[in-house]
PDB file of N, CA and C in Angstrom:
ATOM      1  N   UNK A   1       1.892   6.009   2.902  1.00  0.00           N
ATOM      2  CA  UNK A   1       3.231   6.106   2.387  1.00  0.00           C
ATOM      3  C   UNK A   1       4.204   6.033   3.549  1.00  0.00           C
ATOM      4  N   UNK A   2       5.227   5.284   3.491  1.00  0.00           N
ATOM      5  CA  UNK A   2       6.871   5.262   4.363  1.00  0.00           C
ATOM      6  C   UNK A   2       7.366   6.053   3.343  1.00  0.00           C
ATOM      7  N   UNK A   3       8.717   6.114   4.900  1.00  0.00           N
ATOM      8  CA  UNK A   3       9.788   6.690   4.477  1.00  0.00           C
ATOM      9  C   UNK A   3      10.680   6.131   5.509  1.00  0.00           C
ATOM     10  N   UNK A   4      12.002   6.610   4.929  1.00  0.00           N
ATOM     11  CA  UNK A   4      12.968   6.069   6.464  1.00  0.00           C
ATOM     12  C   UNK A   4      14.219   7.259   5.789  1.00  0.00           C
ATOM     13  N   UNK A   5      15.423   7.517   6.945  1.00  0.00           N
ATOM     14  CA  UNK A   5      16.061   7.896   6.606  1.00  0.00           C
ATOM     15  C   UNK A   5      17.338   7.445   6.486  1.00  0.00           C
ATOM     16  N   UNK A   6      18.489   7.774   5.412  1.00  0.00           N
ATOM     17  CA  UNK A   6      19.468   6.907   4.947  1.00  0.00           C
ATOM     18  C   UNK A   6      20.694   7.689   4.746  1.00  0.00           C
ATOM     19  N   UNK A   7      22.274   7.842   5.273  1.00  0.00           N
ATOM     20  CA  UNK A   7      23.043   8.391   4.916  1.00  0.00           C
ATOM     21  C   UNK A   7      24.268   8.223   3.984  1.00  0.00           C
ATOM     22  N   UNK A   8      24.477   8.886   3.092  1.00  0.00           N
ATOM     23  CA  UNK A   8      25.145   8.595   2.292  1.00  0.00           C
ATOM     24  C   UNK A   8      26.429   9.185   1.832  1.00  0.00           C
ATOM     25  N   UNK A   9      27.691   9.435   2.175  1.00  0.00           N
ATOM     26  CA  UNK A   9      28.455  10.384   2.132  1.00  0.00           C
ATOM     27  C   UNK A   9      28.454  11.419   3.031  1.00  0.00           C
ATOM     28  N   UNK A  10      28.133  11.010   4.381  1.00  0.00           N
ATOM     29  CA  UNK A  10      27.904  11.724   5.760  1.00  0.00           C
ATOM     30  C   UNK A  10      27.140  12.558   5.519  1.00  0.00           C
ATOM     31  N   UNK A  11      26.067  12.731   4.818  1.00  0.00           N
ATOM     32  CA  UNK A  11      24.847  13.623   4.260  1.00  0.00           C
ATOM     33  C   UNK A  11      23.718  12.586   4.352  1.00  0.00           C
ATOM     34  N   UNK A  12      22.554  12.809   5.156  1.00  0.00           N
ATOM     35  CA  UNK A  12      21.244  12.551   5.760  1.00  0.00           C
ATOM     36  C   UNK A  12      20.231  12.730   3.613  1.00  0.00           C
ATOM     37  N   UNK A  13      19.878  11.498   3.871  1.00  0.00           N
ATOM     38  CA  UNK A  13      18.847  11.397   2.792  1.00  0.00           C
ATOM     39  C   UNK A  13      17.315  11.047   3.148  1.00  0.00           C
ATOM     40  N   UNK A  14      16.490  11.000   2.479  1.00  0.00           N
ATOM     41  CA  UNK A  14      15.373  11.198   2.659  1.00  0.00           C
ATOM     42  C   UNK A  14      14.813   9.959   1.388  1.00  0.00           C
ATOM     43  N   UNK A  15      14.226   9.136   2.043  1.00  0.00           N
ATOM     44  CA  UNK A  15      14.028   7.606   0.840  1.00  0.00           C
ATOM     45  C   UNK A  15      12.369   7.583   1.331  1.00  0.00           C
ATOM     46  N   UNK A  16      11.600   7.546   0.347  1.00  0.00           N
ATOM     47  CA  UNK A  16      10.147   7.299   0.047  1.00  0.00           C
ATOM     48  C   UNK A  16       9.793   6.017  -0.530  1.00  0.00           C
ATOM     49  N   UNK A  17       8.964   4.773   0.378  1.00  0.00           N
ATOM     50  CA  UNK A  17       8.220   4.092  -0.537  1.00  0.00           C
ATOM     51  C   UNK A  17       7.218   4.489  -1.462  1.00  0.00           C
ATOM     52  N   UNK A  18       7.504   4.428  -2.446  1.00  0.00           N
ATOM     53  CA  UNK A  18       6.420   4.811  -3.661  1.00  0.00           C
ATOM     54  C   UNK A  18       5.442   3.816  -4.308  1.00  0.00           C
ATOM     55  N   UNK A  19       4.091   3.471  -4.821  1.00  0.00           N
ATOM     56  CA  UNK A  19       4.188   2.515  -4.887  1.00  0.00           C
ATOM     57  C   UNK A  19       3.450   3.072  -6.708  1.00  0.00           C
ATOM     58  N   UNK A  20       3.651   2.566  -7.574  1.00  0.00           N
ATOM     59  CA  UNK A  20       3.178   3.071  -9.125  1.00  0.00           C
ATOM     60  C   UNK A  20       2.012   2.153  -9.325  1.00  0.00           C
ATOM     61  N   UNK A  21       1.636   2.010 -10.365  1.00  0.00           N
ATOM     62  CA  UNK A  21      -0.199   1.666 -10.172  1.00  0.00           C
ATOM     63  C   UNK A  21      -0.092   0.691 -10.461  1.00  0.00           C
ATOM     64  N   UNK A  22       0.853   0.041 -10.738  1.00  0.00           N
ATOM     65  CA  UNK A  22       0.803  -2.180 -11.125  1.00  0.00           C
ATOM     66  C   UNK A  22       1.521  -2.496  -9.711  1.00  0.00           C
ATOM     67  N   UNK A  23       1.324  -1.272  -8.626  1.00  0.00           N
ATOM     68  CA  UNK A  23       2.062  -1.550  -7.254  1.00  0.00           C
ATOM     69  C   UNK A  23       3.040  -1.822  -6.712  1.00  0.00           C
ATOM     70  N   UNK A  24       3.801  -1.703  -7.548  1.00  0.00           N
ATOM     71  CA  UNK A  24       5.909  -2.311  -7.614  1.00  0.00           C
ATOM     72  C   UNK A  24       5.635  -0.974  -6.839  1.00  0.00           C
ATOM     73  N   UNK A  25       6.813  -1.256  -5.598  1.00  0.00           N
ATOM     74  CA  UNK A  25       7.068  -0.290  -5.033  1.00  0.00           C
ATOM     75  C   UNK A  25       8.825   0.360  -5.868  1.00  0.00           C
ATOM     76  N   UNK A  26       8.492   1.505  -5.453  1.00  0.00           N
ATOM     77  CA  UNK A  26      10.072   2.209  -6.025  1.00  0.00           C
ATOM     78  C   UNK A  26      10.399   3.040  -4.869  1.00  0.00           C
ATOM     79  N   UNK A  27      11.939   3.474  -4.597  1.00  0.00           N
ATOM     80  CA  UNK A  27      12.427   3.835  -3.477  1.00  0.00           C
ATOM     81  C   UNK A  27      12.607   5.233  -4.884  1.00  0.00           C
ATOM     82  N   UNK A  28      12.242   6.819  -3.473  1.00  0.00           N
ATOM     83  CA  UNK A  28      12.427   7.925  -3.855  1.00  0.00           C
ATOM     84  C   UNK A  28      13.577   8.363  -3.728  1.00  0.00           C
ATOM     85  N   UNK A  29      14.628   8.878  -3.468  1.00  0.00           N
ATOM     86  CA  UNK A  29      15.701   9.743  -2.800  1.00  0.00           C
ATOM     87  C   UNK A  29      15.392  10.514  -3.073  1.00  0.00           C
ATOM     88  N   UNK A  30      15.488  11.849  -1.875  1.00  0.00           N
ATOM     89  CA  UNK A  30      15.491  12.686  -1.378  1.00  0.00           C
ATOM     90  C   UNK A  30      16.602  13.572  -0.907  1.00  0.00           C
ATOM     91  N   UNK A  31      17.869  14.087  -1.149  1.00  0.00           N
ATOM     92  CA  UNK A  31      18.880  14.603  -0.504  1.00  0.00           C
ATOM     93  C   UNK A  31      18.596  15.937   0.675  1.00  0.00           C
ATOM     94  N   UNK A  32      18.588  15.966   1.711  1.00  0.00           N
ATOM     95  CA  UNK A  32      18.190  17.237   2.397  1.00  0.00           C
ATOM     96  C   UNK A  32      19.463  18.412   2.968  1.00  0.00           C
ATOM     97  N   UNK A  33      20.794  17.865   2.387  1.00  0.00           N
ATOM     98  CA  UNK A  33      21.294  18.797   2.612  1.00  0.00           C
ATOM     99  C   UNK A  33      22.315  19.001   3.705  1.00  0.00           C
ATOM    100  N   UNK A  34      21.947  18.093   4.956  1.00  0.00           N
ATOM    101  CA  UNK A  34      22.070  18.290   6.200  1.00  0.00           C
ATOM    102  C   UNK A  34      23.501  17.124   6.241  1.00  0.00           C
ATOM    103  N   UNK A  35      24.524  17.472   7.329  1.00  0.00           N
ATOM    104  CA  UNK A  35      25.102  16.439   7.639  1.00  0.00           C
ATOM    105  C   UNK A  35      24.954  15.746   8.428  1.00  0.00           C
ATOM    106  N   UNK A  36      25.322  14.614   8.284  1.00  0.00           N
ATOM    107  CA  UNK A  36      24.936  13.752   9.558  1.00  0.00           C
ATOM    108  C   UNK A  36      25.151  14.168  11.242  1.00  0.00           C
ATOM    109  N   UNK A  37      26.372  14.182  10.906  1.00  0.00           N
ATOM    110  CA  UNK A  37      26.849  15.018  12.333  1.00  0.00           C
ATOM    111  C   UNK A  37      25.899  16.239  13.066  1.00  0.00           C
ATOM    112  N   UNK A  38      25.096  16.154  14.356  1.00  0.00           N
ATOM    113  CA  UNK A  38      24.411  17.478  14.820  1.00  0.00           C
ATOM    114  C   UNK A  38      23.143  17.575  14.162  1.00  0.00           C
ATOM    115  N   UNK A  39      22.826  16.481  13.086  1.00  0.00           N
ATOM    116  CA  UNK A  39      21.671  16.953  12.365  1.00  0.00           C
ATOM    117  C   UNK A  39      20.216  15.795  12.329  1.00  0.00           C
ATOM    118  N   UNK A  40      20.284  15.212  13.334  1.00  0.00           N
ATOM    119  CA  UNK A  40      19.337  14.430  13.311  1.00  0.00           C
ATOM    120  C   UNK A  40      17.983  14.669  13.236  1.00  0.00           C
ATOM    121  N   UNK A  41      17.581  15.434  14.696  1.00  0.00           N
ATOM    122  CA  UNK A  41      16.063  16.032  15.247  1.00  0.00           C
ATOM    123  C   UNK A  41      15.338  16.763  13.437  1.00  0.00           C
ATOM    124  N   UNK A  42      16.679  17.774  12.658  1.00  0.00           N
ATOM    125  CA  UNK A  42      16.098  18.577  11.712  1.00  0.00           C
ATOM    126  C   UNK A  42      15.961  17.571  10.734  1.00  0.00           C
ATOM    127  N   UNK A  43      16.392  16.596  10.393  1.00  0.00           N
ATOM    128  CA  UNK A  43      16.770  15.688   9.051  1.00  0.00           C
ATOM    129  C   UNK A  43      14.976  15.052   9.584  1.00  0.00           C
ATOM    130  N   UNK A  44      14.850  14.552  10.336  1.00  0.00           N
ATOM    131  CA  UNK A  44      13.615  14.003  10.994  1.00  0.00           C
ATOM    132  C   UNK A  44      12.400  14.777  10.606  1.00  0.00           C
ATOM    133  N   UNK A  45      12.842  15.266  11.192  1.00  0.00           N
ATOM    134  CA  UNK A  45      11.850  16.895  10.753  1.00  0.00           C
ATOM    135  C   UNK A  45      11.129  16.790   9.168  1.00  0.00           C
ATOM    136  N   UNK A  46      12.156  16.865   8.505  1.00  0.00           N
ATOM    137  CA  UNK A  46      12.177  17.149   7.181  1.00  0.00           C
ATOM    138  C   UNK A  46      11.635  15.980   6.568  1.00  0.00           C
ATOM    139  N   UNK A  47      11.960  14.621   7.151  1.00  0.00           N
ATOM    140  CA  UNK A  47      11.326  13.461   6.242  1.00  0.00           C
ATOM    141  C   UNK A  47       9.909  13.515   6.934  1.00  0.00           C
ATOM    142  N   UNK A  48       9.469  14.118   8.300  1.00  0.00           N
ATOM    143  CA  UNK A  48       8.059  14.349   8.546  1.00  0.00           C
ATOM    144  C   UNK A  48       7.165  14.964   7.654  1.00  0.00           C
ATOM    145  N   UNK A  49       8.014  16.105   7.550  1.00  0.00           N
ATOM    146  CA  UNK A  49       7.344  17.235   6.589  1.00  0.00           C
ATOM    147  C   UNK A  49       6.775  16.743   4.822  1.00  0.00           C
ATOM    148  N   UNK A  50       8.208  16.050   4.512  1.00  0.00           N
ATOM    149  CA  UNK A  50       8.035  15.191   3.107  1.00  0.00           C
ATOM    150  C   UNK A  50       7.004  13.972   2.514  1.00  0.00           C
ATOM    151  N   UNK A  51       6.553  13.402   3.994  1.00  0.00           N
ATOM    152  CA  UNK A  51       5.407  12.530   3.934  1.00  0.00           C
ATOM    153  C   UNK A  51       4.480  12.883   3.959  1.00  0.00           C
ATOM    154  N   UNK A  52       4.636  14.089   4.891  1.00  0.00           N
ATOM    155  CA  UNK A  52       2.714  14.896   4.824  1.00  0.00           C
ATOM    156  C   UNK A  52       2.908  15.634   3.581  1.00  0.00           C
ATOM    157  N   UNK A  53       3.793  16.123   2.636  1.00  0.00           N
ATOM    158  CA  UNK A  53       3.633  16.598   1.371  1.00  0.00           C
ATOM    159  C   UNK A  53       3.090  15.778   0.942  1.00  0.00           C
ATOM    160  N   UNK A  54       3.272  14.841   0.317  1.00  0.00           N
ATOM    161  CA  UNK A  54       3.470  13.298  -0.740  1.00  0.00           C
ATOM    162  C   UNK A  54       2.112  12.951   0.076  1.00  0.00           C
ATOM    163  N   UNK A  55       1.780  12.311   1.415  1.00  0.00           N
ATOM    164  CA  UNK A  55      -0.067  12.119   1.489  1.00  0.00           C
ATOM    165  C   UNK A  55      -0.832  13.229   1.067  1.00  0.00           C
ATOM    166  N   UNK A  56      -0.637  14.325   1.217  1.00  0.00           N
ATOM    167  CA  UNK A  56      -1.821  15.044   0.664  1.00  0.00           C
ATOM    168  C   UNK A  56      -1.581  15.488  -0.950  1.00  0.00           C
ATOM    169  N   UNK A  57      -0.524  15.206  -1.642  1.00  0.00           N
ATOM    170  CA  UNK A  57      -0.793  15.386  -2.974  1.00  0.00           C
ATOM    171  C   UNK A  57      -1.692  13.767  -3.733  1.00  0.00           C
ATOM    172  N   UNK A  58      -1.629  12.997  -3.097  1.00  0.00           N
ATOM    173  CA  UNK A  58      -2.054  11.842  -3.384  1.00  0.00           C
ATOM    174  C   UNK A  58      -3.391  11.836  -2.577  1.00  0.00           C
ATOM    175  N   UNK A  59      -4.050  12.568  -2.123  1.00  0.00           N
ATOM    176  CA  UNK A  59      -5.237  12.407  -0.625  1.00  0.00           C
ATOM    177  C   UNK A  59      -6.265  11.865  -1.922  1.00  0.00           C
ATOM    178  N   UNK A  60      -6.755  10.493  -1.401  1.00  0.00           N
ATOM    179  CA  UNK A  60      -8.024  10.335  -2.011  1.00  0.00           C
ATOM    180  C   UNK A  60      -9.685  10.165  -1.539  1.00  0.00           C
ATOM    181  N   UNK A  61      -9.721  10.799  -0.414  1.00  0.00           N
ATOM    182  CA  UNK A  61     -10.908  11.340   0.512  1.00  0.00           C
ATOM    183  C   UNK A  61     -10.492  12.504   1.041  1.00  0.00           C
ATOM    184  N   UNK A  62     -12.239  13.225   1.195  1.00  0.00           N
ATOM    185  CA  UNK A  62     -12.067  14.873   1.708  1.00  0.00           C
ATOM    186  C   UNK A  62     -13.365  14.482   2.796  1.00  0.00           C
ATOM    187  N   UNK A  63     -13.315  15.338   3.393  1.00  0.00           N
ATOM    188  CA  UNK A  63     -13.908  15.603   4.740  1.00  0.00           C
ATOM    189  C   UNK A  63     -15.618  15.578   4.526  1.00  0.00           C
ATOM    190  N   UNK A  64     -16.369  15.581   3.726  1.00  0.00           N
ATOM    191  CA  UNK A  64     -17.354  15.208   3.475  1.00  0.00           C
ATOM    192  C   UNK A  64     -17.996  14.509   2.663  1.00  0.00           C
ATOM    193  N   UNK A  65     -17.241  13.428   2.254  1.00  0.00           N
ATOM    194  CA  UNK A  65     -17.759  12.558   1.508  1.00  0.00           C
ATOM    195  C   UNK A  65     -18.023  11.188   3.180  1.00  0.00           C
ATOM    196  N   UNK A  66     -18.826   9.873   2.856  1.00  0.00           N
ATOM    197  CA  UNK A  66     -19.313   9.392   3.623  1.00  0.00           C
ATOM    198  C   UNK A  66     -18.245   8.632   4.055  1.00  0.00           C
ATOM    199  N   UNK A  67     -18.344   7.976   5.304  1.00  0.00           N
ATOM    200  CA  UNK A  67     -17.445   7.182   5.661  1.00  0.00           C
ATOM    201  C   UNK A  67     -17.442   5.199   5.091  1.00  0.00           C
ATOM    202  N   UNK A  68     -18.381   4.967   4.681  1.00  0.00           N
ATOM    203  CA  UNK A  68     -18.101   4.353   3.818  1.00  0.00           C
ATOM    204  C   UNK A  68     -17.881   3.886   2.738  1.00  0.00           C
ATOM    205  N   UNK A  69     -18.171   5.445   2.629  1.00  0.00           N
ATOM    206  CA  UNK A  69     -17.105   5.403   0.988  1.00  0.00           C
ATOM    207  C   UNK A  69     -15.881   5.604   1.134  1.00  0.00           C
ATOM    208  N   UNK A  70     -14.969   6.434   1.919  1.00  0.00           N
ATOM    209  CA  UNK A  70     -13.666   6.502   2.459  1.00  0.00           C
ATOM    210  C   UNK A  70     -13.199   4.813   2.598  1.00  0.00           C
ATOM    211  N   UNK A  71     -13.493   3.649   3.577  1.00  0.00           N
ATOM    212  CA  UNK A  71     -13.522   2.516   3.657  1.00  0.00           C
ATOM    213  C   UNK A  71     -13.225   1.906   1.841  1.00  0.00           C
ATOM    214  N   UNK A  72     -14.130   1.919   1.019  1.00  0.00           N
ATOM    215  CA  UNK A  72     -14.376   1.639   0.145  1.00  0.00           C
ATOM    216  C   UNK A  72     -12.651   2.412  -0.616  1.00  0.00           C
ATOM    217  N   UNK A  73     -13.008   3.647  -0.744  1.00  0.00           N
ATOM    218  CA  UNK A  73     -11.456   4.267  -1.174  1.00  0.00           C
ATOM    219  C   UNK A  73     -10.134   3.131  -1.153  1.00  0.00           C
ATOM    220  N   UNK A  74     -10.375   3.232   0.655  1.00  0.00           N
ATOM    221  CA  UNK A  74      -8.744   3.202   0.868  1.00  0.00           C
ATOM    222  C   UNK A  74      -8.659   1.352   0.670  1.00  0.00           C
ATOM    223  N   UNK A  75      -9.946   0.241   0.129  1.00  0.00           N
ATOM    224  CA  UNK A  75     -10.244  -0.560   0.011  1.00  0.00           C
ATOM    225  C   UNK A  75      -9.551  -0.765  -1.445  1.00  0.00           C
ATOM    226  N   UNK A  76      -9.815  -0.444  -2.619  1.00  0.00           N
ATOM    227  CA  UNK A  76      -9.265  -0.010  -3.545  1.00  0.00           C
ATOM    228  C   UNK A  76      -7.655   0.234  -3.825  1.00  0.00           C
ATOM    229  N   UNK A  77      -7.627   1.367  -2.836  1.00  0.00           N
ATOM    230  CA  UNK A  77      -5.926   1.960  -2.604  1.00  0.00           C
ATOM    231  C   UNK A  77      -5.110   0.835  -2.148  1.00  0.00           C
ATOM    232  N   UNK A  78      -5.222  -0.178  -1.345  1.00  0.00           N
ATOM    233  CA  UNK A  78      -4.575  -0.940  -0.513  1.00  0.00           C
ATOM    234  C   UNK A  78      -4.429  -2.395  -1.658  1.00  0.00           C
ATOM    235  N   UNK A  79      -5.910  -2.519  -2.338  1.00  0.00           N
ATOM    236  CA  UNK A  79      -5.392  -3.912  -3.456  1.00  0.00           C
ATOM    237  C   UNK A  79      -4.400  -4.427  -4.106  1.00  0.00           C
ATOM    238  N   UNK A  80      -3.564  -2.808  -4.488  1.00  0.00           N
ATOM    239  CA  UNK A  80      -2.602  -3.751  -5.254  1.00  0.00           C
ATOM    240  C   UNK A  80      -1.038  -3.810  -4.168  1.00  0.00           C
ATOM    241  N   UNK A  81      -1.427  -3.482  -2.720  1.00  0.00           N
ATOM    242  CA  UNK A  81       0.025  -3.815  -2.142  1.00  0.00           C
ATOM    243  C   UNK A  81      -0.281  -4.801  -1.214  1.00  0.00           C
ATOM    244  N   UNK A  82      -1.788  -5.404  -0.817  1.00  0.00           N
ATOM    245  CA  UNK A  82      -1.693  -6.464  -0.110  1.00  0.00           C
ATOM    246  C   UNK A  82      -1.666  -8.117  -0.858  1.00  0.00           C
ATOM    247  N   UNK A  83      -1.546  -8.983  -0.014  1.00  0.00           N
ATOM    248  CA  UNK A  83      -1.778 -10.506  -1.051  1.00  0.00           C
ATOM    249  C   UNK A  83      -3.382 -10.789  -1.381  1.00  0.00           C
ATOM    250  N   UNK A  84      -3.703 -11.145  -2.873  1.00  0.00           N
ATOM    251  CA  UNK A  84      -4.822 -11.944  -3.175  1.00  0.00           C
ATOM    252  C   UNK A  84      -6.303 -11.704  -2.011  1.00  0.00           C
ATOM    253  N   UNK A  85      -5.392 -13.111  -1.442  1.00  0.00           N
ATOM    254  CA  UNK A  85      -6.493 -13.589  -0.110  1.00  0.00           C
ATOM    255  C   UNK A  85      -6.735 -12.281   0.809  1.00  0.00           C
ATOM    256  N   UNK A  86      -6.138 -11.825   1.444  1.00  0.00           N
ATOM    257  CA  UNK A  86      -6.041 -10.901   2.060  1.00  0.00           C
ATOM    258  C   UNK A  86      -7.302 -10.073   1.791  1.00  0.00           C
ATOM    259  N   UNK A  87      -7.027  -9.067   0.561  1.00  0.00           N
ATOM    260  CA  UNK A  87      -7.825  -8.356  -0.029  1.00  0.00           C
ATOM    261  C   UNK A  87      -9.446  -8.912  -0.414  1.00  0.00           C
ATOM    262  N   UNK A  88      -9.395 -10.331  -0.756  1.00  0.00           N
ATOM    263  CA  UNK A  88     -10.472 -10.901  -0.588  1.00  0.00           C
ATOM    264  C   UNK A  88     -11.156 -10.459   0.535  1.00  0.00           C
ATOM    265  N   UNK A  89     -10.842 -10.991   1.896  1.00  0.00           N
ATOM    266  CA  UNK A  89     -10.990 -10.831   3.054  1.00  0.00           C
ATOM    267  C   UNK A  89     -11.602  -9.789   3.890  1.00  0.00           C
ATOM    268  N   UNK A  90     -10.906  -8.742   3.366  1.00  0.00           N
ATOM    269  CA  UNK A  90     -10.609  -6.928   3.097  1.00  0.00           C
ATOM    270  C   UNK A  90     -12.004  -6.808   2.692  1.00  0.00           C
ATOM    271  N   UNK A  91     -11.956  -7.070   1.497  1.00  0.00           N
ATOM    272  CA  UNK A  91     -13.566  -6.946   0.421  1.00  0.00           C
ATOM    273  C   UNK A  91     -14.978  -7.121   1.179  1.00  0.00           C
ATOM    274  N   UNK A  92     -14.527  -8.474   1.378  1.00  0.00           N
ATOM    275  CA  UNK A  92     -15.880  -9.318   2.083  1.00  0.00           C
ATOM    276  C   UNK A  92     -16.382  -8.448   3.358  1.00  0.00           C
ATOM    277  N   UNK A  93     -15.490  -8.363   4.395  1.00  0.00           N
ATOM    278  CA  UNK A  93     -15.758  -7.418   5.569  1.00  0.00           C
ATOM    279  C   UNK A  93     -16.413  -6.029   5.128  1.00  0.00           C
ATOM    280  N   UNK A  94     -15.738  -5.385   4.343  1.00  0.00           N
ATOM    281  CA  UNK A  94     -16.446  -3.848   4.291  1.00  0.00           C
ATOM    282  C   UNK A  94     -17.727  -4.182   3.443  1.00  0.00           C
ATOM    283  N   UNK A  95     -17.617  -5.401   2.304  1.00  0.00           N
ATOM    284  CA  UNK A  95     -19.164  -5.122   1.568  1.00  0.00           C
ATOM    285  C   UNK A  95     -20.842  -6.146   2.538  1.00  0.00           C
ATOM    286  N   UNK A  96     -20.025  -7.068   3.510  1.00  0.00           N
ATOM    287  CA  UNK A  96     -21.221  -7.377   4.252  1.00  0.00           C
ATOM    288  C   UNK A  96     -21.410  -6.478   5.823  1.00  0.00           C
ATOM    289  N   UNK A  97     -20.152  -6.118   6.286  1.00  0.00           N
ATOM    290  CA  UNK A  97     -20.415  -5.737   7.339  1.00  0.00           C
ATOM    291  C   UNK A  97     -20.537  -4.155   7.519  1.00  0.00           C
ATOM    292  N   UNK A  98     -18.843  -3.284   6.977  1.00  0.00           N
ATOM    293  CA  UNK A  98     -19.167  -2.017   6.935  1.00  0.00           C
ATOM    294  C   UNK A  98     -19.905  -1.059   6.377  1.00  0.00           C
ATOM    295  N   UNK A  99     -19.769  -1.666   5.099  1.00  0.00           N
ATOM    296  CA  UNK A  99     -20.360  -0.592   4.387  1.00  0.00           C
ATOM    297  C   UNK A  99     -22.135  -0.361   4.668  1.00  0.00           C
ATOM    298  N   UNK A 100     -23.065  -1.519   4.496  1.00  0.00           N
ATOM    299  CA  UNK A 100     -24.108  -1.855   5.145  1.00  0.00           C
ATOM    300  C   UNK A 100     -24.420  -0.787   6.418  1.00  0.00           C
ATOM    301  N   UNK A 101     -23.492  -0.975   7.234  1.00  0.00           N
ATOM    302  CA  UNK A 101     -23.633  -0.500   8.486  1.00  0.00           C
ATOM    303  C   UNK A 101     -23.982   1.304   8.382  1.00  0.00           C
ATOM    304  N   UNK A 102     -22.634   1.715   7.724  1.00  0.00           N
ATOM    305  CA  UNK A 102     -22.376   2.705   7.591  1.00  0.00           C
ATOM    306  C   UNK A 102     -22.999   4.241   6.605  1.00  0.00           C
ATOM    307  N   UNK A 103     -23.322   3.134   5.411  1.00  0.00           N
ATOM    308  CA  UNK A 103     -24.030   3.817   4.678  1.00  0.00           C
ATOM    309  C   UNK A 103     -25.858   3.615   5.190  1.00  0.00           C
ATOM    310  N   UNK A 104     -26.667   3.179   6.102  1.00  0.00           N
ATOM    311  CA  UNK A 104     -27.273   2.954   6.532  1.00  0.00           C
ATOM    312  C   UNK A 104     -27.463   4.283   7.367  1.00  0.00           C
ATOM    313  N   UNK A 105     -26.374   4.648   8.426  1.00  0.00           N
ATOM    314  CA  UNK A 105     -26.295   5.875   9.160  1.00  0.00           C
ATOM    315  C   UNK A 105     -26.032   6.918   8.567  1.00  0.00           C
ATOM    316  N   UNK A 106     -25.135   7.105   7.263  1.00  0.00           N
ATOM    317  CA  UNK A 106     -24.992   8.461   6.517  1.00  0.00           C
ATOM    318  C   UNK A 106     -24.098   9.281   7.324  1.00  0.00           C
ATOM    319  N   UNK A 107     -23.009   8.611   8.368  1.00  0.00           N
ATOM    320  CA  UNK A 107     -22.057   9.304   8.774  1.00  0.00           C
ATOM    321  C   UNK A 107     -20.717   9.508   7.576  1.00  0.00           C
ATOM    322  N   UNK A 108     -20.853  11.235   7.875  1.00  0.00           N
ATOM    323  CA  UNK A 108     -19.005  11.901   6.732  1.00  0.00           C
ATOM    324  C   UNK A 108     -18.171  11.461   8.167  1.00  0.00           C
ATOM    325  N   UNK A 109     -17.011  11.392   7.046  1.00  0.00           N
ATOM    326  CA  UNK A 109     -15.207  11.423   7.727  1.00  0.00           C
ATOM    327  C   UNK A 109     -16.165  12.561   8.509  1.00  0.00           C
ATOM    328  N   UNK A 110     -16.571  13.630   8.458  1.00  0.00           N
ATOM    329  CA  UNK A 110     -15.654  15.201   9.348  1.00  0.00           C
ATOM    330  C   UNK A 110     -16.835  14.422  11.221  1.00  0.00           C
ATOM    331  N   UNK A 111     -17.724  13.585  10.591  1.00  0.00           N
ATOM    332  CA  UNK A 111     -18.692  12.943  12.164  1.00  0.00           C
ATOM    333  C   UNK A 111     -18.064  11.848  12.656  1.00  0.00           C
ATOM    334  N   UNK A 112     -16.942  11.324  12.053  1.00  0.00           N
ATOM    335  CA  UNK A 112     -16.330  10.435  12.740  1.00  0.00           C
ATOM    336  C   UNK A 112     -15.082  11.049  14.408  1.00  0.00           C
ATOM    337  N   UNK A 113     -15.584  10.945  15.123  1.00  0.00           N
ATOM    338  CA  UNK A 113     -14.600  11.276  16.252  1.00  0.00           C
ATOM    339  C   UNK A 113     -14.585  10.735  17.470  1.00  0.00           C
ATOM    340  N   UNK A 114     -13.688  10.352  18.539  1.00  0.00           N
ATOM    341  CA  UNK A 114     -14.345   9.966  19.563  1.00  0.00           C
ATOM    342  C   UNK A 114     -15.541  10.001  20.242  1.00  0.00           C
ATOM    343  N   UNK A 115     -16.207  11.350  20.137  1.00  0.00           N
ATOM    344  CA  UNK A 115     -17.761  11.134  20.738  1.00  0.00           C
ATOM    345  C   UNK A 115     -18.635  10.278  20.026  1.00  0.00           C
ATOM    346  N   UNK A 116     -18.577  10.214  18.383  1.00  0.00           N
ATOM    347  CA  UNK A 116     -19.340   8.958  17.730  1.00  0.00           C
ATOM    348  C   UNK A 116     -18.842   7.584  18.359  1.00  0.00           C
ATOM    349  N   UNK A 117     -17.940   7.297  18.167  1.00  0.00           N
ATOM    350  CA  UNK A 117     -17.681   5.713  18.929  1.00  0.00           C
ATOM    351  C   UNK A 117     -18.429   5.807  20.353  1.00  0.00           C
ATOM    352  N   UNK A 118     -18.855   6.542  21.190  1.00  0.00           N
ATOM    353  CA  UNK A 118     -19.038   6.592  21.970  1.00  0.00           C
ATOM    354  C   UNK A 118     -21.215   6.229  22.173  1.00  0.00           C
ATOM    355  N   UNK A 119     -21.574   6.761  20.791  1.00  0.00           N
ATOM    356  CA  UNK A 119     -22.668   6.649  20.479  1.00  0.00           C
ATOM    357  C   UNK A 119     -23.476   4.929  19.928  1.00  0.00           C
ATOM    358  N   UNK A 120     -22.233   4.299  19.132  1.00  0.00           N
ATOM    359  CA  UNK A 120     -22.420   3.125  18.708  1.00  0.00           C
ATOM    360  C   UNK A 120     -22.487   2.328  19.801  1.00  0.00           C
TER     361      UNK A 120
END
């Protein structure tokens, strides 16, 4: 998920790409309150805070499920905002190369970290 921030009446807003499940994106507003003037660093702040709300009410992997099923997830998640071909593309890679690979080793998200890359 984006966001960016937008002012409107010298008051700092808070705008979310959203995207609904036939993938049209829709813009959120957000009002935070703050004026523009003196209020940047906190307005920032706040659209930080608002994105990590909004990813984890939407989180569709947890820390022990496999990593190529996560792949597979966010494979899914991504179809309806990239083009056609693309996603083709997308497909083909994780079902000959990653997933193969991955589900082969039986590594979770929580074993993925720099010391694994380090092992491959």
């Amino acid at each position: 998920m984006t966001g960016s921030l937008q002012t409107k009446n010298d008051k700092f807003y808070i705008v979310l790409n959203i995207y609904d499940k036939t993938g049209k994106r829709k813009n959120k507003w957000l009002s935070t309150n703050l004026e523009v003037k003196g209020n940047k660093k906190r307005a920032e702040k706040l659209l930080r805070d608002k994105l990590t709300e909004y990813e984890k009410r939407e989180k569709l992997v947890h820390s022990d499920m496999t990593f190529a099923d996560a792949v597979r997830a966010w494979l899914r998640g991504c179809e309806i905002r990239i083009d056609k071909v693309t996603y083709q593309g997308y497909a083909e890679t994780v079902k000959r190369h990653i997933a193969p690979y991955f589900d082969s080793l039986g590594v979770t998200l929580i074993d993925v970290d720099r010391k694994f890359y380090r092992h491959i």
